[in-house]
C-alpha atoms as a PDB file:
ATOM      1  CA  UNK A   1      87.070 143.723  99.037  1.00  0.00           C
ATOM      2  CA  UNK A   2      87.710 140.739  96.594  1.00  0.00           C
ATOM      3  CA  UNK A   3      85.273 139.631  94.053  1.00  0.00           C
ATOM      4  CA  UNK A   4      84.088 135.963  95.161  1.00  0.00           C
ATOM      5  CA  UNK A   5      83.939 135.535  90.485  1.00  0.00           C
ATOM      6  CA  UNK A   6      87.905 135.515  90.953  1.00  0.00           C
ATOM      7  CA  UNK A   7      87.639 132.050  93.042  1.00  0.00           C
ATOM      8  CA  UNK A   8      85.024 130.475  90.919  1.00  0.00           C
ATOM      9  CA  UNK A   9      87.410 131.084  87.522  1.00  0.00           C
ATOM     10  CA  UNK A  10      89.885 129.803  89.600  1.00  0.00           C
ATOM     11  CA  UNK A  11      91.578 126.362  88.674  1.00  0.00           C
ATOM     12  CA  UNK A  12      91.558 124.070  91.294  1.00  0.00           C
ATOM     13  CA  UNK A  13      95.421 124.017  91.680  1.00  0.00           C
ATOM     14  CA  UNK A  14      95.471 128.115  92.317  1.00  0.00           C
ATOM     15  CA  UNK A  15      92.553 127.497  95.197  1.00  0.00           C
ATOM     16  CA  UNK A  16      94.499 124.641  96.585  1.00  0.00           C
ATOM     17  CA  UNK A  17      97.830 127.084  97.223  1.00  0.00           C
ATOM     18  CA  UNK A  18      95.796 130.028  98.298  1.00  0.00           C
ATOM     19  CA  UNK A  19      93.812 127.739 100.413  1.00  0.00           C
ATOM     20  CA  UNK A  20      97.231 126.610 102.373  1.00  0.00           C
ATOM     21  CA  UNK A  21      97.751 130.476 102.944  1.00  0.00           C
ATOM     22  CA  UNK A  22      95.108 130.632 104.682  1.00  0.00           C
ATOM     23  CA  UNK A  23      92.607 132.121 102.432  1.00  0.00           C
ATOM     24  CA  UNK A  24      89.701 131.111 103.339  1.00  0.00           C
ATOM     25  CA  UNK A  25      87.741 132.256 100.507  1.00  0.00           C
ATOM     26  CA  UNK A  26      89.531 130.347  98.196  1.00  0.00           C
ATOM     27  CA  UNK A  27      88.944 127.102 100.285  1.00  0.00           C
ATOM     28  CA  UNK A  28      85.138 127.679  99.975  1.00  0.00           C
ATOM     29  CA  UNK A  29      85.473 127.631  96.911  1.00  0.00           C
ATOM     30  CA  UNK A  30      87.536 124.119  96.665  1.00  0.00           C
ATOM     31  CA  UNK A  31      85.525 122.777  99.028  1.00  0.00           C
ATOM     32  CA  UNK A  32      82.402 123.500  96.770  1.00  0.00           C
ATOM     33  CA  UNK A  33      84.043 121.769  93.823  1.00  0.00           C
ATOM     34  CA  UNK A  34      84.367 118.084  95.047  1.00  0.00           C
ATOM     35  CA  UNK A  35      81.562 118.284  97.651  1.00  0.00           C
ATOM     36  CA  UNK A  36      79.335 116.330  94.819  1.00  0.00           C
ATOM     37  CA  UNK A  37      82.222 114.188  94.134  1.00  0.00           C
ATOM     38  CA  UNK A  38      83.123 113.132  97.477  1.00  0.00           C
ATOM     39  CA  UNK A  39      79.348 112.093  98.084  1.00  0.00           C
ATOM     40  CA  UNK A  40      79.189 110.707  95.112  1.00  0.00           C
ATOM     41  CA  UNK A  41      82.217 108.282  95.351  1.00  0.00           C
ATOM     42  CA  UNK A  42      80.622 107.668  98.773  1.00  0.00           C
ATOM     43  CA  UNK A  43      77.406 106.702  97.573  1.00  0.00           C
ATOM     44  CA  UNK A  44      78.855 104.173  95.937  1.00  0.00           C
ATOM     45  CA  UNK A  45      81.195 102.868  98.521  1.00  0.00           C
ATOM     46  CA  UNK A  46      78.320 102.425 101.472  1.00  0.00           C
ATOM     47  CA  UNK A  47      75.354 100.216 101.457  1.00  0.00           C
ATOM     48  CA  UNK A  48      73.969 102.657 104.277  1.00  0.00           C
ATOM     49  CA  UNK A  49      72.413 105.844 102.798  1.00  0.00           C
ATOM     50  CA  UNK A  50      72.041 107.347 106.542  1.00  0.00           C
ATOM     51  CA  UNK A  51      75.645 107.507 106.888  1.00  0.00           C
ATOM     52  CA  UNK A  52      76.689 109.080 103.214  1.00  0.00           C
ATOM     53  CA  UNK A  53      76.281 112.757 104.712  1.00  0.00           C
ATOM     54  CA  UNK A  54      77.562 112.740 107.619  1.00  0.00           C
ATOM     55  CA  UNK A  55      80.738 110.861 105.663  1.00  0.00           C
ATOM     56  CA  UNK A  56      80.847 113.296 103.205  1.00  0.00           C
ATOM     57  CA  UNK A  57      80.949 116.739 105.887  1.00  0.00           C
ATOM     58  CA  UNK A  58      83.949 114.261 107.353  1.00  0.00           C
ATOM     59  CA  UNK A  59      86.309 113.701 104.249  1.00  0.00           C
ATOM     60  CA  UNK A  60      85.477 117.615 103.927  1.00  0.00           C
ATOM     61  CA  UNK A  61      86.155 118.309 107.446  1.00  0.00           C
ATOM     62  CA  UNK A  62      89.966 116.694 106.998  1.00  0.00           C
ATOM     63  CA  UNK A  63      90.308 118.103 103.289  1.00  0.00           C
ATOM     64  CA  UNK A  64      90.130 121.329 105.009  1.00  0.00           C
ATOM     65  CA  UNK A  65      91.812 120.476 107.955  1.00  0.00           C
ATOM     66  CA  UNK A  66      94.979 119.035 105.930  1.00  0.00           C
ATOM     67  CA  UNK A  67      95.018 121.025 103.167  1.00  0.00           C
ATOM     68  CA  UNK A  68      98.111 122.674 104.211  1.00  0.00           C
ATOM     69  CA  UNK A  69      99.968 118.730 104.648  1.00  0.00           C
ATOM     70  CA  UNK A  70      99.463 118.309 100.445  1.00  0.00           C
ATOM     71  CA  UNK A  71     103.291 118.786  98.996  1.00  0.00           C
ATOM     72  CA  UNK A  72     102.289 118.552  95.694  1.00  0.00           C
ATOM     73  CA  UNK A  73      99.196 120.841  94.664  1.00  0.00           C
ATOM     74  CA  UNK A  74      98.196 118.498  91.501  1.00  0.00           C
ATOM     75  CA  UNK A  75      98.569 115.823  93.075  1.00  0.00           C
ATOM     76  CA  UNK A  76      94.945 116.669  94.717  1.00  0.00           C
ATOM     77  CA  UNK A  77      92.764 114.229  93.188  1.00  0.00           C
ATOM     78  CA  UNK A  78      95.191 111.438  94.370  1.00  0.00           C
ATOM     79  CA  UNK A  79      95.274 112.951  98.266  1.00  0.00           C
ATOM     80  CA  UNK A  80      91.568 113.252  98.069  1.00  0.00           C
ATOM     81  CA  UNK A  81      90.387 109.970  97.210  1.00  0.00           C
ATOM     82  CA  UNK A  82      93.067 108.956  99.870  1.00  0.00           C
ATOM     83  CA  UNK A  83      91.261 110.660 102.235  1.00  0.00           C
ATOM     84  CA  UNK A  84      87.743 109.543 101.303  1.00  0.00           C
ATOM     85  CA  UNK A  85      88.879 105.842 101.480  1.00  0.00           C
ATOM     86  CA  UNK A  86      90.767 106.166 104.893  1.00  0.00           C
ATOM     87  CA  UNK A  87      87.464 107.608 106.267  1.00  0.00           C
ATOM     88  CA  UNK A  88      85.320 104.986 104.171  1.00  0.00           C
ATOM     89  CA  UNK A  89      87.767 102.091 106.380  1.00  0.00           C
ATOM     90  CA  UNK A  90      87.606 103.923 109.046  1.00  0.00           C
ATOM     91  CA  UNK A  91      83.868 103.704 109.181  1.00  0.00           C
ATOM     92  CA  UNK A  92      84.134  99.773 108.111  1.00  0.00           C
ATOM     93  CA  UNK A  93      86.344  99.373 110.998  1.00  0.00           C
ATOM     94  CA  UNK A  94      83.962 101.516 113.424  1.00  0.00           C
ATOM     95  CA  UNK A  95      81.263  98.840 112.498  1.00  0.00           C
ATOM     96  CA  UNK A  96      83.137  96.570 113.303  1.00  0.00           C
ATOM     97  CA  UNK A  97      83.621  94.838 109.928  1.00  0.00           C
ATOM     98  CA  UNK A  98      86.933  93.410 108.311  1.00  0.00           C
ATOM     99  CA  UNK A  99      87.262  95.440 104.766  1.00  0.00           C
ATOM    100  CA  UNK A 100      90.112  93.980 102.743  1.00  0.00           C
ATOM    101  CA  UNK A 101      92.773  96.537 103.523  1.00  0.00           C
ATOM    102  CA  UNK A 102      94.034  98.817 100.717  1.00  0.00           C
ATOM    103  CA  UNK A 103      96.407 101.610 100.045  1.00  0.00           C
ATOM    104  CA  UNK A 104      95.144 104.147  97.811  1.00  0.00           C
ATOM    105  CA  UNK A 105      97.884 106.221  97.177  1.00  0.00           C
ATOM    106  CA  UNK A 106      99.055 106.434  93.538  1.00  0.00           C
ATOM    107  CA  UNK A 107     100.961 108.717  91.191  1.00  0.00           C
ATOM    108  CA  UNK A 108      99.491 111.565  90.198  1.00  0.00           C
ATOM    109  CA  UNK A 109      99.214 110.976  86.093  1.00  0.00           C
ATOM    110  CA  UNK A 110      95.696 112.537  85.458  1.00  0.00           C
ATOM    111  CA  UNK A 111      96.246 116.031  87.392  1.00  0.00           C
ATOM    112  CA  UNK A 112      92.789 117.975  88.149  1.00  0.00           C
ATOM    113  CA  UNK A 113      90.610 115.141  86.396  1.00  0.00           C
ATOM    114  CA  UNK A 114      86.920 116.603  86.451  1.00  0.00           C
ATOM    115  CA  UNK A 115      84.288 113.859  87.616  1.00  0.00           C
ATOM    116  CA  UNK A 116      81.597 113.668  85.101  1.00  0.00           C
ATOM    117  CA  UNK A 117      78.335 113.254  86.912  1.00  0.00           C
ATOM    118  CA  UNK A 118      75.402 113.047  85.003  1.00  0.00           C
ATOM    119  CA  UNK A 119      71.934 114.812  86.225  1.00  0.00           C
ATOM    120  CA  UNK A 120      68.671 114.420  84.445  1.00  0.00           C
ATOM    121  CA  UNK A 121      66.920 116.517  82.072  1.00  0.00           C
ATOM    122  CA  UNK A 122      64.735 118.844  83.844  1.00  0.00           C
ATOM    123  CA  UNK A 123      62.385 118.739  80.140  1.00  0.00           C
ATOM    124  CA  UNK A 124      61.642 114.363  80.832  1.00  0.00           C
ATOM    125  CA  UNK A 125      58.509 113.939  81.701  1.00  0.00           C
ATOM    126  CA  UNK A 126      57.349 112.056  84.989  1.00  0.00           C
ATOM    127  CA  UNK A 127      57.311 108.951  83.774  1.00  0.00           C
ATOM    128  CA  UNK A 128      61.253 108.995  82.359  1.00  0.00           C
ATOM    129  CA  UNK A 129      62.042 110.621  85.682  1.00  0.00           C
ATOM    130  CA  UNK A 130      60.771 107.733  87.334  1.00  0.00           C
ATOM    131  CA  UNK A 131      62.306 104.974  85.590  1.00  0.00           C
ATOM    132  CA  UNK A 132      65.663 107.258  85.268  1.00  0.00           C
ATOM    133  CA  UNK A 133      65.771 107.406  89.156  1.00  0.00           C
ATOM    134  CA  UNK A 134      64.601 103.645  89.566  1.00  0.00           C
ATOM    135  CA  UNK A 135      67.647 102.688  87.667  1.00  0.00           C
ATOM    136  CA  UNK A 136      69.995 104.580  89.029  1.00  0.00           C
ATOM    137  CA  UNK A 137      68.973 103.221  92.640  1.00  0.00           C
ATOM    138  CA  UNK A 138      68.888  99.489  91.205  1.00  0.00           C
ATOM    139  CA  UNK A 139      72.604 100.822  89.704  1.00  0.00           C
ATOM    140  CA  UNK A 140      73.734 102.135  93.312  1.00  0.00           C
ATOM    141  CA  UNK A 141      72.316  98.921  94.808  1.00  0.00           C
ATOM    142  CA  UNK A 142      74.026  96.357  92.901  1.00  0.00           C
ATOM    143  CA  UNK A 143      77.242  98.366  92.651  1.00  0.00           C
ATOM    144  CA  UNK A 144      77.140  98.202  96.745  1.00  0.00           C
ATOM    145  CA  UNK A 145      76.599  94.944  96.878  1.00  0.00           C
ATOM    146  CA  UNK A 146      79.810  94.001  95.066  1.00  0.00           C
ATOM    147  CA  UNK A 147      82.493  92.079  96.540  1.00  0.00           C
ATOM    148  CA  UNK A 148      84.735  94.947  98.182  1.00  0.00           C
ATOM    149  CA  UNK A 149      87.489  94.226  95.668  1.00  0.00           C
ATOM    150  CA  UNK A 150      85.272  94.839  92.857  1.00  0.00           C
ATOM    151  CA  UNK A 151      83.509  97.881  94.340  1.00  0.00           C
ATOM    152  CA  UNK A 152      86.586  99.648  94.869  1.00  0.00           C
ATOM    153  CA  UNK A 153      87.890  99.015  90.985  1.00  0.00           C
ATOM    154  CA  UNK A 154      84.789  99.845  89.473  1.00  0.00           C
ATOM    155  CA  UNK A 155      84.277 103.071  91.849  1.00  0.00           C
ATOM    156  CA  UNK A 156      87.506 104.379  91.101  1.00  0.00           C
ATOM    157  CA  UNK A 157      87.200 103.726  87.287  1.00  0.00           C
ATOM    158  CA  UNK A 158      83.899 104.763  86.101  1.00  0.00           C
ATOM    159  CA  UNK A 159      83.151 107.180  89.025  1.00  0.00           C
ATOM    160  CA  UNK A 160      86.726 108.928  89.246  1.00  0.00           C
ATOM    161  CA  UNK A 161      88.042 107.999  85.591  1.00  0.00           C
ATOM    162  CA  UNK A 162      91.451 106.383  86.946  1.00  0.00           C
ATOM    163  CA  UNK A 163      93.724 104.405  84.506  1.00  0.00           C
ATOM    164  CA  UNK A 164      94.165 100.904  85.221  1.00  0.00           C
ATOM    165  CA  UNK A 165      97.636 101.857  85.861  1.00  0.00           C
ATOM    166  CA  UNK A 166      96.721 104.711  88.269  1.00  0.00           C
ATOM    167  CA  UNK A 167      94.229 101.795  89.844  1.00  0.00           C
ATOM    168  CA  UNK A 168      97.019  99.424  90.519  1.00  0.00           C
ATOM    169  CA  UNK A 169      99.460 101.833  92.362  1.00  0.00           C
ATOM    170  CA  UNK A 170      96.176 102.658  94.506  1.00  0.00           C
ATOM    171  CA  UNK A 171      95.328  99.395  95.329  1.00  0.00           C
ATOM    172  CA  UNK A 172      98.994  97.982  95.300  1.00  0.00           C
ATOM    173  CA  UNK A 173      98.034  95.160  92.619  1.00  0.00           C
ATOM    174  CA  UNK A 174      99.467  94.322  89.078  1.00  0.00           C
ATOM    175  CA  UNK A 175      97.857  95.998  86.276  1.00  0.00           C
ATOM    176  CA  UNK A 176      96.272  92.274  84.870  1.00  0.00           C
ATOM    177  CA  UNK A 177      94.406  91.917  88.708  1.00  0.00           C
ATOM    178  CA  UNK A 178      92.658  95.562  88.005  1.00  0.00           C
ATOM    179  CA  UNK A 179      91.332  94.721  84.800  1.00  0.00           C
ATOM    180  CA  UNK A 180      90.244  91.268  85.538  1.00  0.00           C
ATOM    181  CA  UNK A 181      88.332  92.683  88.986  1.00  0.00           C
ATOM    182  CA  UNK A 182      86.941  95.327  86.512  1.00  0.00           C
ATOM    183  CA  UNK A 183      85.881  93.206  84.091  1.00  0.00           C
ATOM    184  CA  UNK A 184      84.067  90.054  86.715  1.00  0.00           C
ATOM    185  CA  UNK A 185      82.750  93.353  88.610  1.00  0.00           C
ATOM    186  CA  UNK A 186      80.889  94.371  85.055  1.00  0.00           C
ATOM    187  CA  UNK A 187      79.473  90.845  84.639  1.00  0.00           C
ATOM    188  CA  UNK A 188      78.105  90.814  87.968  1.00  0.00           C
ATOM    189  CA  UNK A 189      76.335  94.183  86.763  1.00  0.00           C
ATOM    190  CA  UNK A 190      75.524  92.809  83.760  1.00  0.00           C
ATOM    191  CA  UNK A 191      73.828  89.595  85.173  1.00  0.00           C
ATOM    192  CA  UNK A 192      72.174  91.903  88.293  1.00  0.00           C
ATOM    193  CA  UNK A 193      70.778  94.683  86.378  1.00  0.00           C
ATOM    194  CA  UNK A 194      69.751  92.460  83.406  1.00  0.00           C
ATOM    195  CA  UNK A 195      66.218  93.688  83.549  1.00  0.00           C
ATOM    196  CA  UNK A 196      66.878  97.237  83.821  1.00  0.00           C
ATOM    197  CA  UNK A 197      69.472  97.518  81.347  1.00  0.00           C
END
């Protein structure tokens, strides 16, 4: 009987190949590790917080499903957010709204990048809870109500810590159009979330 500790000191890229054997165990495992991430980058993405869920058991759904289609085992983060943003369009399109239409394919520079999400201290007291979760919904709520162009930029940089180079091959723009969309989207956020900032 294997020891379910060996998966969880795993690195991602050893689950990823044992995963395409078939392992099934070792998919667990990988699925467990960007479940948080893929709703996260979600969040972010949708102005509907009904459909986040369900979106997020979808992008897992085909990570698992596809798993044994990735070529290139650290090349995962790249395949993955490739996958979340297909199913984020293909949502869009299901609605039947016109998203601006993006590739987000890119070369794989930053292999196995680790999301840093950032969860409150369980020591605040009530009060700082409450403000700390009143900003982060005003954050989620102006970030969602960014132009699509912007969203996506500032998604993939400060959520998923992309380069502005990795950013450009994703979206198939110049370098320059990535940071200026980064930089109007953070003056939008700056002028919306004046008072809580």
């Amino acid at each position: 009987m294997v020891d379910n500790n060996i998966y969880k000191k795993s690195k991602t890229e050893e689950l990823i190949i044992l995963s395409q054997k078939e392992d099934f165990r070792a998919l667990e495992e990988l699925i467990k590790r960007v479940q948080q991430e893929v709703f996260a980058t979600l969040t972010y993405l949708l102005r509907n917080n009904e459909s986040i869920s369900d979106l997020t058991q979808e992008v897992l759904l085909k990570v698992a499903k596809k798993i044994k289609n990735l070529n290139n085992p650290s090349c995962f983060r790249g395949w993955l957010n490739h996958i979340i943003t297909n199913t984020y369009y293909d949502y869009m399109r299901k609605l039947k709204r016109k998203p601006e239409v993006l590739s987000l394919e890119y070369t794989c520079q930053a292999l196995d990048m680790d999301v840093k999400i950032e969860i409150p201290d369980p020591k605040t007291k009530p009060m700082e809870k409450c403000i700390t979760t009143e900003c982060e919904e005003q954050i989620k709520k102006a970030i969602r109500n960014l132009p699509e162009t912007f969203r996506i930029v500032i998604v993939l940089r400060e959520f998923q810590g992309l380069s502005y180079e990795e950013i450009a091959n994703s979206t198939n723009t110049s370098i320059g159009t990535v940071k200026s969309r980064i930089s109007r989207a953070r003056i939008k956020l700056q002028e919306i979330l004046k008072n809580y900032i």
